[in-house]
C-alpha atoms as a PDB file:
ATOM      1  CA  UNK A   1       0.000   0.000   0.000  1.00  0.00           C
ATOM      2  CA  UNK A   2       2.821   2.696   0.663  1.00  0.00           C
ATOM      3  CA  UNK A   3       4.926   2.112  -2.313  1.00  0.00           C
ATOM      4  CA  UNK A   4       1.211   2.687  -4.358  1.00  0.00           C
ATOM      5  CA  UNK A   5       0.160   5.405  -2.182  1.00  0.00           C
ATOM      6  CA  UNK A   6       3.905   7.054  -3.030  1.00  0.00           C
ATOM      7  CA  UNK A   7       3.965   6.011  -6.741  1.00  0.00           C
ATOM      8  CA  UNK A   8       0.275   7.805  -7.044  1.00  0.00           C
ATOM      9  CA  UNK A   9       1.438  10.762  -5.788  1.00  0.00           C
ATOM     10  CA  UNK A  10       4.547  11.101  -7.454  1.00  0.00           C
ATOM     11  CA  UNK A  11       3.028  10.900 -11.052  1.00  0.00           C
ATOM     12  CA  UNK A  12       0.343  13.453  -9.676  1.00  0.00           C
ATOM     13  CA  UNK A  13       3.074  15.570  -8.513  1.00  0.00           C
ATOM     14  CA  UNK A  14       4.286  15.460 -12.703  1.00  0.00           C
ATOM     15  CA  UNK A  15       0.757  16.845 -13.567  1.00  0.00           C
ATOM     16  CA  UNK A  16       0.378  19.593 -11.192  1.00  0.00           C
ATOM     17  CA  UNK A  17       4.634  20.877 -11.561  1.00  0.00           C
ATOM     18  CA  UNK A  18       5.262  23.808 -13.999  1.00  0.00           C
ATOM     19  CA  UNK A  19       8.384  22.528 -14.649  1.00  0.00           C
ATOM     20  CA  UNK A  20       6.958  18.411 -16.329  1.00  0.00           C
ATOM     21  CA  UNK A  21       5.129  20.807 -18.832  1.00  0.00           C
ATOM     22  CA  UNK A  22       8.725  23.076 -20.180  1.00  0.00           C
ATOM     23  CA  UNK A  23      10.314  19.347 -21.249  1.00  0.00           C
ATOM     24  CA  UNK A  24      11.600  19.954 -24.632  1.00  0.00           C
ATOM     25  CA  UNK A  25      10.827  16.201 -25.073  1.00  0.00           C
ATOM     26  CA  UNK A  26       9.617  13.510 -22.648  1.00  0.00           C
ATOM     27  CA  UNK A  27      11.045  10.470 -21.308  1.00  0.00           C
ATOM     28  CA  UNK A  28      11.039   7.484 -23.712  1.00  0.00           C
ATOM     29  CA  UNK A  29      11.842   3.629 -24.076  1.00  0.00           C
ATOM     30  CA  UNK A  30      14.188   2.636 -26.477  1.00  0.00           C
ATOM     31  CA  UNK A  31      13.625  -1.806 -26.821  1.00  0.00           C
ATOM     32  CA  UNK A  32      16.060  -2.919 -29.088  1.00  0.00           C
ATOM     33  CA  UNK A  33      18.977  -5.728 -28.666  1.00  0.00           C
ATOM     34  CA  UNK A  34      22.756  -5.487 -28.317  1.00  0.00           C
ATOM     35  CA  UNK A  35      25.577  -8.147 -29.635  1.00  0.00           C
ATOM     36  CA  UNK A  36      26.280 -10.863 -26.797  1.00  0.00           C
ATOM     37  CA  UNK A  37      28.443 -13.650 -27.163  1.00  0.00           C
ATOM     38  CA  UNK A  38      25.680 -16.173 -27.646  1.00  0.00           C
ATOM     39  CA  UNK A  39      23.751 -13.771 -30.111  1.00  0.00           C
ATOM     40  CA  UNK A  40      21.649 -10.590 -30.015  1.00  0.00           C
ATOM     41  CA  UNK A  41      20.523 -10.113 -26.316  1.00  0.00           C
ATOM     42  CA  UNK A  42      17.386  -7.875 -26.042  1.00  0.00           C
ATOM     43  CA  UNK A  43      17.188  -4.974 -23.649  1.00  0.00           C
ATOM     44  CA  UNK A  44      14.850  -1.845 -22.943  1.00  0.00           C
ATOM     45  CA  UNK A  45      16.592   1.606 -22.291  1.00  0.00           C
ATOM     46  CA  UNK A  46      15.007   4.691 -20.666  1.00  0.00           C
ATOM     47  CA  UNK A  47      16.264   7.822 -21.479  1.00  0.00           C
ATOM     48  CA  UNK A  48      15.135  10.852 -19.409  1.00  0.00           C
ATOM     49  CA  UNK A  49      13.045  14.017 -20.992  1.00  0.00           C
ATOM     50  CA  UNK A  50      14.842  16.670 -22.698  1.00  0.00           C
ATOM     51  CA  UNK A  51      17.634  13.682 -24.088  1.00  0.00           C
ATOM     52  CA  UNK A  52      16.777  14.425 -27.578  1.00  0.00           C
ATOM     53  CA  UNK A  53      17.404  17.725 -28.156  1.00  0.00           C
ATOM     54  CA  UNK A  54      19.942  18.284 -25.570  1.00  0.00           C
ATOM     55  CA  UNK A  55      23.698  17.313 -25.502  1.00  0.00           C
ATOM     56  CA  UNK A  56      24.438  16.325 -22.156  1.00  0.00           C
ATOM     57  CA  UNK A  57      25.839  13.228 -21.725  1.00  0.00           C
ATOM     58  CA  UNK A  58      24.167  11.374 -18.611  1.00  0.00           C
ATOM     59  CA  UNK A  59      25.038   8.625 -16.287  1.00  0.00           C
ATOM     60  CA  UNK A  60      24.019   5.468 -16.466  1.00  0.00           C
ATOM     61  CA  UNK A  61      21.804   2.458 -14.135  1.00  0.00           C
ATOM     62  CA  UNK A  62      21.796  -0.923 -15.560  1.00  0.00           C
ATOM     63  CA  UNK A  63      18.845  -1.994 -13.918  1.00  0.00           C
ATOM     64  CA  UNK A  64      17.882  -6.067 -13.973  1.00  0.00           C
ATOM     65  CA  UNK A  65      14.950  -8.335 -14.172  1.00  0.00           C
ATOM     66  CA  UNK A  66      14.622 -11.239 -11.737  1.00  0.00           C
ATOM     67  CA  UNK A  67      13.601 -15.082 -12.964  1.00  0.00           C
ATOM     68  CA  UNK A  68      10.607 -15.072 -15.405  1.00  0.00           C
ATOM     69  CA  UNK A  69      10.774 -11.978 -16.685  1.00  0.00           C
ATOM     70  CA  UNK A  70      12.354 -10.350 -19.682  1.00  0.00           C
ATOM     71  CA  UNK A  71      14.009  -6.587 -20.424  1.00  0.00           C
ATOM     72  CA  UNK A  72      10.103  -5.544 -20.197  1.00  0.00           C
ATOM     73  CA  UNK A  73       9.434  -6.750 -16.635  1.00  0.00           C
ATOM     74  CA  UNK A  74      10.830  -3.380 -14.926  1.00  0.00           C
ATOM     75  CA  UNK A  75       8.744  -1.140 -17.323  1.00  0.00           C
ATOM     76  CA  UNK A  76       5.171  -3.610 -16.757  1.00  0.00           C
ATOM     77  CA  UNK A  77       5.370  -4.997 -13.641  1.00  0.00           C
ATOM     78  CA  UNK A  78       7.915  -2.269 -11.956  1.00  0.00           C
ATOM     79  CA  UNK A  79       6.492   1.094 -13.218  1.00  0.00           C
ATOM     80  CA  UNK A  80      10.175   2.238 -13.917  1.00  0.00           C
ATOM     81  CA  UNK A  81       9.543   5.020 -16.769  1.00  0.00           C
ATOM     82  CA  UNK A  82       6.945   6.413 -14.058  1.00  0.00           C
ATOM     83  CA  UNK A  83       9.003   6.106 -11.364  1.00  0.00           C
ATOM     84  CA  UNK A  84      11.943   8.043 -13.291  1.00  0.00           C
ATOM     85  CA  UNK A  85      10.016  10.345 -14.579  1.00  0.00           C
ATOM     86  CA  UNK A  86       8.077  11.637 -11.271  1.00  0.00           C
ATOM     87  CA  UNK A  87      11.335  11.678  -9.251  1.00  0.00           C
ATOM     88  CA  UNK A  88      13.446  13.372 -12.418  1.00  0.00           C
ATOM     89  CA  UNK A  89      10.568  15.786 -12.884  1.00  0.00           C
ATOM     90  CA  UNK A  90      10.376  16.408  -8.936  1.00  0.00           C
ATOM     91  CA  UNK A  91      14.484  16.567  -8.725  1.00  0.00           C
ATOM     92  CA  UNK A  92      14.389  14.214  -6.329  1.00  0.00           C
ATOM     93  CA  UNK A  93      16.966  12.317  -8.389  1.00  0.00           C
ATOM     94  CA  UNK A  94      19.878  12.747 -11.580  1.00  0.00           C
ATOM     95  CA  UNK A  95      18.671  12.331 -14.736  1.00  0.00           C
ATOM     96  CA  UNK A  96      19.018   9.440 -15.944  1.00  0.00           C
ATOM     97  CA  UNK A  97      19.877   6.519 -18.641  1.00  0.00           C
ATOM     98  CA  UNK A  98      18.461   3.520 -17.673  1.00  0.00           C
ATOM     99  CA  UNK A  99      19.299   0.012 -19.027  1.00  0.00           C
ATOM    100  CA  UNK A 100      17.189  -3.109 -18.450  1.00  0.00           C
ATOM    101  CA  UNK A 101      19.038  -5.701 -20.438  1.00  0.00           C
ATOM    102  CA  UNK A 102      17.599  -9.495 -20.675  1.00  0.00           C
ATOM    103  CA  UNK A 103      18.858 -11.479 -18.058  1.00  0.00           C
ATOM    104  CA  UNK A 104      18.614 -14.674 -19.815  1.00  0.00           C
ATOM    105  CA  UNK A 105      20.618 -12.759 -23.114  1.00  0.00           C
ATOM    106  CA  UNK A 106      17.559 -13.712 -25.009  1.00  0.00           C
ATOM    107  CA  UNK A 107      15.887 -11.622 -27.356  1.00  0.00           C
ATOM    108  CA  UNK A 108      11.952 -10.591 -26.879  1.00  0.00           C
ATOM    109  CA  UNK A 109       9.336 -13.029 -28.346  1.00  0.00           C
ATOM    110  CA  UNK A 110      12.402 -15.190 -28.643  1.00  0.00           C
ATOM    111  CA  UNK A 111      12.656 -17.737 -25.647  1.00  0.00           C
ATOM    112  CA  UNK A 112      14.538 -20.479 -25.251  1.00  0.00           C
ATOM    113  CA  UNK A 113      12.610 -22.973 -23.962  1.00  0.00           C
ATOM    114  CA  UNK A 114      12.448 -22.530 -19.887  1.00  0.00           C
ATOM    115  CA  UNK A 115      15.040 -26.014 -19.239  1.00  0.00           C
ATOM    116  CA  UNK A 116      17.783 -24.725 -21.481  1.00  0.00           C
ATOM    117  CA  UNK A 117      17.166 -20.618 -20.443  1.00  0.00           C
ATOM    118  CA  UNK A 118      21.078 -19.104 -19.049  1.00  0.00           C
ATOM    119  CA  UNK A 119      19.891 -18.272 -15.721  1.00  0.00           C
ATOM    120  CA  UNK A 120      22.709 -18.141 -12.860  1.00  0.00           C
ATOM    121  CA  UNK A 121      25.572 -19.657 -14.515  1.00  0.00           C
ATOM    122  CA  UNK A 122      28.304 -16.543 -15.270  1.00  0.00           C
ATOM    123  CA  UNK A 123      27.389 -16.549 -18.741  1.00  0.00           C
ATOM    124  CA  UNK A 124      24.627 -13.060 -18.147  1.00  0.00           C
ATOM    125  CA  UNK A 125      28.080 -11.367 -16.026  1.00  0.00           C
ATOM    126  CA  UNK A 126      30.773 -12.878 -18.311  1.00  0.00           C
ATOM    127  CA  UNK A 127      29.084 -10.718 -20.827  1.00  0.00           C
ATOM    128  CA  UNK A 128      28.117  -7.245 -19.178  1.00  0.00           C
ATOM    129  CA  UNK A 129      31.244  -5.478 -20.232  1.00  0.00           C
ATOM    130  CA  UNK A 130      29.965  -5.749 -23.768  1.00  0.00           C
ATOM    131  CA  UNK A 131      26.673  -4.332 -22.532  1.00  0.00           C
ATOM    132  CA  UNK A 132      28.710  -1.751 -21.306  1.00  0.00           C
ATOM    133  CA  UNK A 133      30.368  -1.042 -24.724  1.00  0.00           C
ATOM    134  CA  UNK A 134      27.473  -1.153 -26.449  1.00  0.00           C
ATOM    135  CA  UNK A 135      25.235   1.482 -24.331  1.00  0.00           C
ATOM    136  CA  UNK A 136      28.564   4.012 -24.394  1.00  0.00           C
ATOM    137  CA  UNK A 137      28.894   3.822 -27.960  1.00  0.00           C
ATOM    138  CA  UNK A 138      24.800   4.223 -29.267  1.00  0.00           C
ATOM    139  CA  UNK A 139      23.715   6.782 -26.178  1.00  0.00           C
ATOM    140  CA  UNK A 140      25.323   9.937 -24.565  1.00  0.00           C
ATOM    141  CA  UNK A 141      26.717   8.768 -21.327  1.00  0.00           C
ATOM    142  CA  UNK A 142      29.066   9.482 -18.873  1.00  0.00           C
ATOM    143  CA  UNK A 143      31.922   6.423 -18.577  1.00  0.00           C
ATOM    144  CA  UNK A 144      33.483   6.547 -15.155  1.00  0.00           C
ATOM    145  CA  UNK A 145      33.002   4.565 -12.233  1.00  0.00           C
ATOM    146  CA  UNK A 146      31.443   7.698 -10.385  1.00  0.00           C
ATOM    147  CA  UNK A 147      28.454   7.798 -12.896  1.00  0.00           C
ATOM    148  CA  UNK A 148      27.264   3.961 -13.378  1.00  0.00           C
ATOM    149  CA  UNK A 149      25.101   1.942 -11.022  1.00  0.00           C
ATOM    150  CA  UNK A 150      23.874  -1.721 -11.123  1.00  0.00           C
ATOM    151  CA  UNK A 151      20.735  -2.962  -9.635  1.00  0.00           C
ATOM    152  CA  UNK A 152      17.990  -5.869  -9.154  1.00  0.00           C
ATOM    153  CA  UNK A 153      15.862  -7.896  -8.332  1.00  0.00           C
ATOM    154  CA  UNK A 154      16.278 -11.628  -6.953  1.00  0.00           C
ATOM    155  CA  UNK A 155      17.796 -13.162  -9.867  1.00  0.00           C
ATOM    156  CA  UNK A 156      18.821  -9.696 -11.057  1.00  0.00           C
ATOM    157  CA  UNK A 157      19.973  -9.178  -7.467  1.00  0.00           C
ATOM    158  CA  UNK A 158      22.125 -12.208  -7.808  1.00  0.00           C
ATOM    159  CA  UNK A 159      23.510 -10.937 -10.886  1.00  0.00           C
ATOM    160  CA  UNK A 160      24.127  -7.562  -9.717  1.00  0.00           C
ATOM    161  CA  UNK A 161      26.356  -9.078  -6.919  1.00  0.00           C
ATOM    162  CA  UNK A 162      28.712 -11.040  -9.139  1.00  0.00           C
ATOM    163  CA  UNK A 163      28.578  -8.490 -11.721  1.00  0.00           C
ATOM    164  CA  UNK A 164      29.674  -5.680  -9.673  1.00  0.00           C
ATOM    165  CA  UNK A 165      32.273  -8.173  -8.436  1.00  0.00           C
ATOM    166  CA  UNK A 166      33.636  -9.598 -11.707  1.00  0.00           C
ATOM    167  CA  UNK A 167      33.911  -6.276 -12.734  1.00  0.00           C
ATOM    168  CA  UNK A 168      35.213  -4.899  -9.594  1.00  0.00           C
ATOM    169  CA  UNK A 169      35.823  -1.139 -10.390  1.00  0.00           C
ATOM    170  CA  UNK A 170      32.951  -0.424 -12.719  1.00  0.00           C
ATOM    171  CA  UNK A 171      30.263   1.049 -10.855  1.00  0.00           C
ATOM    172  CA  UNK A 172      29.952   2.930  -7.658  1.00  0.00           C
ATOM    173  CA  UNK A 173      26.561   2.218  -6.812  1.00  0.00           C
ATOM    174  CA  UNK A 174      25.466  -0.931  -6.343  1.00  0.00           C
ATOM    175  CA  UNK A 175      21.535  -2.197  -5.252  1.00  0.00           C
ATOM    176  CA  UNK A 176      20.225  -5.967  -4.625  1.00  0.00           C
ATOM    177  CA  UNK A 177      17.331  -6.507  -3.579  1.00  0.00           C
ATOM    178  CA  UNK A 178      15.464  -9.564  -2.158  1.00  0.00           C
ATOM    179  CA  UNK A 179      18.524 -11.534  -3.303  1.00  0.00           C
ATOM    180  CA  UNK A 180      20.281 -15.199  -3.603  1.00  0.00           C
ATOM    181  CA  UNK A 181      24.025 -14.882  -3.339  1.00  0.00           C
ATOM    182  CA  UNK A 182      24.823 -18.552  -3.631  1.00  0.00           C
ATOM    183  CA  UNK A 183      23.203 -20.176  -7.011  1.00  0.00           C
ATOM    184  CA  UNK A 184      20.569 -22.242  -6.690  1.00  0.00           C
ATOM    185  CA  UNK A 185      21.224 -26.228  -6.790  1.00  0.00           C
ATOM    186  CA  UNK A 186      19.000 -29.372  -6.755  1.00  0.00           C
ATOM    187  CA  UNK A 187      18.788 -29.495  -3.414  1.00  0.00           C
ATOM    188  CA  UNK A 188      15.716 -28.038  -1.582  1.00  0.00           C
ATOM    189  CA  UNK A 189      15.461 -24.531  -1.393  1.00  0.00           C
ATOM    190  CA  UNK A 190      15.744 -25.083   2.488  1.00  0.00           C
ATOM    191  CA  UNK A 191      18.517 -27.584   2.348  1.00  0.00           C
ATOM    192  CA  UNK A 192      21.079 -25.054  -0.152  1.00  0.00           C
ATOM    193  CA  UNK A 193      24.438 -24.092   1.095  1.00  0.00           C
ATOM    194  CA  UNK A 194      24.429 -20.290   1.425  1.00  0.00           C
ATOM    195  CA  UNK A 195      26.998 -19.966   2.891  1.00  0.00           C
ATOM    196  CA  UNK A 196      29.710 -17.787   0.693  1.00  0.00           C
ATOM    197  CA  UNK A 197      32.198 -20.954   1.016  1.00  0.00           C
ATOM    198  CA  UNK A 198      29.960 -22.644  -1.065  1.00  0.00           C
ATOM    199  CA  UNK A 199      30.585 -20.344  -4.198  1.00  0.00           C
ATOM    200  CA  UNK A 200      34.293 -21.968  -4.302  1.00  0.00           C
ATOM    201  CA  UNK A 201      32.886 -25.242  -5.102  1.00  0.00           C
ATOM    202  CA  UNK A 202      30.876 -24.178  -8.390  1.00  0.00           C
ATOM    203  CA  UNK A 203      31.593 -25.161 -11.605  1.00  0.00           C
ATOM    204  CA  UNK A 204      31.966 -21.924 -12.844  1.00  0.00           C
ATOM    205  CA  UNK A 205      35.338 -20.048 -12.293  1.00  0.00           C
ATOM    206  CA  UNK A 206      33.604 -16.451 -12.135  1.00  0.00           C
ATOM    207  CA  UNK A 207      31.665 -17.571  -9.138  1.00  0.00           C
ATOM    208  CA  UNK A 208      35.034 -19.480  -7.776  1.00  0.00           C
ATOM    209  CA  UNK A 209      36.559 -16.815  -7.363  1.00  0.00           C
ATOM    210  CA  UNK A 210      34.157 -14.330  -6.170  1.00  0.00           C
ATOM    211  CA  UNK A 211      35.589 -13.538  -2.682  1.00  0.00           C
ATOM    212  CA  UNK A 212      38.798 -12.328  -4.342  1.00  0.00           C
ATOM    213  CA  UNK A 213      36.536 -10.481  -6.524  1.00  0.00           C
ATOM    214  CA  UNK A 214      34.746  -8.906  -3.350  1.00  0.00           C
ATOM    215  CA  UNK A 215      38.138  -8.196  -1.386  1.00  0.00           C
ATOM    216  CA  UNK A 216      39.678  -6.053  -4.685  1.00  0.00           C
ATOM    217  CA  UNK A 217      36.176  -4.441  -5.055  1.00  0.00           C
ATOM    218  CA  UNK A 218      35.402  -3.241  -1.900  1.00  0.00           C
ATOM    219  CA  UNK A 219      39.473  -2.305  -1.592  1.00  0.00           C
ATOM    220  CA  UNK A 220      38.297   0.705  -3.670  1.00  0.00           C
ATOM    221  CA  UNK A 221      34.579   0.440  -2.167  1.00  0.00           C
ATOM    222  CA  UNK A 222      31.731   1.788  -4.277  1.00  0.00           C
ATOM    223  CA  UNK A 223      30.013   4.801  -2.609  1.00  0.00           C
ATOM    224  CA  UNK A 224      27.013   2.964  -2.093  1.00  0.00           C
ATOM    225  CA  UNK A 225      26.558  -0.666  -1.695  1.00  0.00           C
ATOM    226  CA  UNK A 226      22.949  -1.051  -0.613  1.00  0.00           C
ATOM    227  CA  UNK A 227      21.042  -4.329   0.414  1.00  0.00           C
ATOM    228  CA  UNK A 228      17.071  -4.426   0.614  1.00  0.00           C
ATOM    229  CA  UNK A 229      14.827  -7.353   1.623  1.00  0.00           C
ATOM    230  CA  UNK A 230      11.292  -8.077   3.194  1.00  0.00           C
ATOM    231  CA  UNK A 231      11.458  -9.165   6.561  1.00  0.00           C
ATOM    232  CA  UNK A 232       8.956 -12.349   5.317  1.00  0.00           C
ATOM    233  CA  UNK A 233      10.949 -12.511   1.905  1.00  0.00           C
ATOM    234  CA  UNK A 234      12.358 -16.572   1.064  1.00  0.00           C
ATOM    235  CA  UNK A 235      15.499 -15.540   0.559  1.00  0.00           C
ATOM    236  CA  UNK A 236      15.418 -13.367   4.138  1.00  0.00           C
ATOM    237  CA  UNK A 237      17.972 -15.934   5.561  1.00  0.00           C
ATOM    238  CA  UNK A 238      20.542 -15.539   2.158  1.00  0.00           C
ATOM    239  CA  UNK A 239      20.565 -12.088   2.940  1.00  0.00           C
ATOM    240  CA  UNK A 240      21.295 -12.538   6.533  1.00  0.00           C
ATOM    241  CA  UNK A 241      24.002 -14.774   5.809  1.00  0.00           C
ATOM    242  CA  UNK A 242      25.650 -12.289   3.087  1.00  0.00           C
ATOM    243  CA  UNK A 243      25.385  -9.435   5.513  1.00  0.00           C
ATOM    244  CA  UNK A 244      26.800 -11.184   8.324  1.00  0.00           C
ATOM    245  CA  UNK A 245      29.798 -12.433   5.613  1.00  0.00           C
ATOM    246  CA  UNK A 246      30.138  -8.818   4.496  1.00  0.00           C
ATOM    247  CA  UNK A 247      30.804  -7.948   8.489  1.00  0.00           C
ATOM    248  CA  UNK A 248      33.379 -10.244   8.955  1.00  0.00           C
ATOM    249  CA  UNK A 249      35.312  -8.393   6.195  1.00  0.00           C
ATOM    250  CA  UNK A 250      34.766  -5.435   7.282  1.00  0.00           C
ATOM    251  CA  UNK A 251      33.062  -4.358   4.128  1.00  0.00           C
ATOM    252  CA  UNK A 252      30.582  -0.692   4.326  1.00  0.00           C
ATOM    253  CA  UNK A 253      27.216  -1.510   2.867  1.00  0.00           C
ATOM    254  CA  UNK A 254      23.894  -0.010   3.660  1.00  0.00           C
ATOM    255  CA  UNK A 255      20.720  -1.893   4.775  1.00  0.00           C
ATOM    256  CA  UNK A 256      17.190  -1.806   4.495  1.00  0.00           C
ATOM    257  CA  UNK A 257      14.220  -3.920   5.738  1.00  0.00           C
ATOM    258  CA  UNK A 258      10.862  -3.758   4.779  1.00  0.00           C
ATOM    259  CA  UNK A 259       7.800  -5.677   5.750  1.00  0.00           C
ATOM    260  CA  UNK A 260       6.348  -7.716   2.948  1.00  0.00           C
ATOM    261  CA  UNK A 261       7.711 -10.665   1.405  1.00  0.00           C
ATOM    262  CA  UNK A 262       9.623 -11.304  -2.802  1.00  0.00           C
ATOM    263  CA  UNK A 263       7.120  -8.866  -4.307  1.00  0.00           C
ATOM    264  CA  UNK A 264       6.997  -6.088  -6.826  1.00  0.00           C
ATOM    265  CA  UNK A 265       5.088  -3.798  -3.870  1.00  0.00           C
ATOM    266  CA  UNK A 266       8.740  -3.946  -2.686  1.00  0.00           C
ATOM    267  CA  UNK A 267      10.778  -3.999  -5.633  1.00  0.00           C
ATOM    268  CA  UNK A 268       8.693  -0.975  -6.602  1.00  0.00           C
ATOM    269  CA  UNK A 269       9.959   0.758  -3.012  1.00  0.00           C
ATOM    270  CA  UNK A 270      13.227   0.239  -3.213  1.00  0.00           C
ATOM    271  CA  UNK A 271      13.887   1.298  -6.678  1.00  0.00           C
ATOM    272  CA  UNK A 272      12.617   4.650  -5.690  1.00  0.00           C
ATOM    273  CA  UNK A 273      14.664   4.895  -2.874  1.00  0.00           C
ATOM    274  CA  UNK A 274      17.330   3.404  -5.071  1.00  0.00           C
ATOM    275  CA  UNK A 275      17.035   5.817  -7.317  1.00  0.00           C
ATOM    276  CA  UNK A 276      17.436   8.821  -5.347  1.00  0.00           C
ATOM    277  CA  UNK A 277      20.627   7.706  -3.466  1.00  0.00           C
ATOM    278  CA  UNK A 278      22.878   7.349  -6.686  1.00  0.00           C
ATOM    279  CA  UNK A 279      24.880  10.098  -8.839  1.00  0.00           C
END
């Protein structure tokens, strides 16, 4: 109910403020695809009002999707464009570029079929440098580590983690929420190791080595490195686990509980706090 009752309120706040109706042009979404290394990947990218006829360059959020969903499922489910555009309008945050990239590096009306979909298996971070590259070279951006962010949602929370590890001085804002740290196995959901040990024994190398990631990332820490989950969420005790890791190491972060379980009511929340804490 809050995160509606604030979300109502914001748009009506772009109605009623002189300012929403002087935009040279308004906000729009770009849905396109970019080159991965397993084909054309599709991804949806926000770019603030006043983009087109200005020449600013701006800075960046990749912003991702958890399991399920698609480059869309920020922009249907998550109200994102509404989101940006009350708090841009409002200047209650930067403008903005915002990239939601598939996190299965599928393109739209193109699935795989759901048992051979890349989900959590270093493929989706493996490739985000050439995400990276191709949002700096087709939009006006801003390329330092002081003006990109990384965030999501459970899946895309997972992601964010080991992306903003693997590549360890790339952003300097960094937002999971309602996260898995550990990827998923055939155990039980109740019976996985989530412990962070347990990433040493995967398969995958990227997620081998992610404490040494972790230790040279948060030698030059991002600014903000900022945790959200429900206090009834599934994945509440992952997140207890990865904060209590990220205490042993001494590592700054920033958290914050909500009530409410893995839902978009939340998701919706913390994106617009989110939001107004980066750049």
């Amino acid at each position: 109910m809050k995160s509606k009752i604030l979300l109502a309120l914001l748009i009506l706040c772009v109605g009623c403020c002189p300012k929403a109706k002087q935009a040279i042009d308004p906000s729009q979404v770009i849905v396109t695809s970019y080159p991965s290394s397993i084909g054309e990947a599709g991804v949806a990218v926000y770019l603030p009002a006043g983009y087109a006829a200005s020449e600013t360059d701006y800075p960046v959020l990749y912003l991702l999707h958890g399991s399920g969903d698609d480059e869309a499922g920020w922009l249907t489910k998550g109200k994102a464009k509404a989101i940006l555009d009350s708090l841009i309008t409002n200047q209650l945050c930067q403008p903005m570029i915002v990239v939601m990239p598939n996190g299965y590096l599928e393109q739209t009306g193109k699935h795989y079929p759901a048992e051979t979909r890349l989900w959590m298996e270093s493929t989706f971070e493996e490739n985000f440098s050439q995400l990276i590259a191709w949002t700096e070279a087709h939009f006006r951006t801003l390329t330092d580590k002081q003006h990109r962010a990384i965030a999501g949602l459970s899946m895309g929370g997972f992601h964010t983690m080991h992306t903003a590890a693997l590549l360890n001085q790339s952003f300097d804002y960094v937002g999971i929420f309602s996260a898995l740290y550990v990827p998923h196995t055939k155990q039980p959901h109740n019976e996985r190791n989530i412990e962070m040990s347990a990433l040493a024994l995967s398969d995958k190398p990227a997620y081998q080595q992610t404490e040494a990631l972790l230790a040279q990332q948060f030698a030059n820490p991002p600014q903000l490195y900022w945790i959200a989950c429900g206090a009834e969420d599934f994945l509440y005790q992952d997140n207890v686990v990865y904060r209590q890791y990220l205490d042993e190491k001494q590592y700054p972060y920033e958290y914050h509980e909500s009530a409410g379980g893995h839902t978009w009511e939340n998701w919706i929340d913390y994106l617009t706090i989110f939001a107004q804490r980066i750049f």
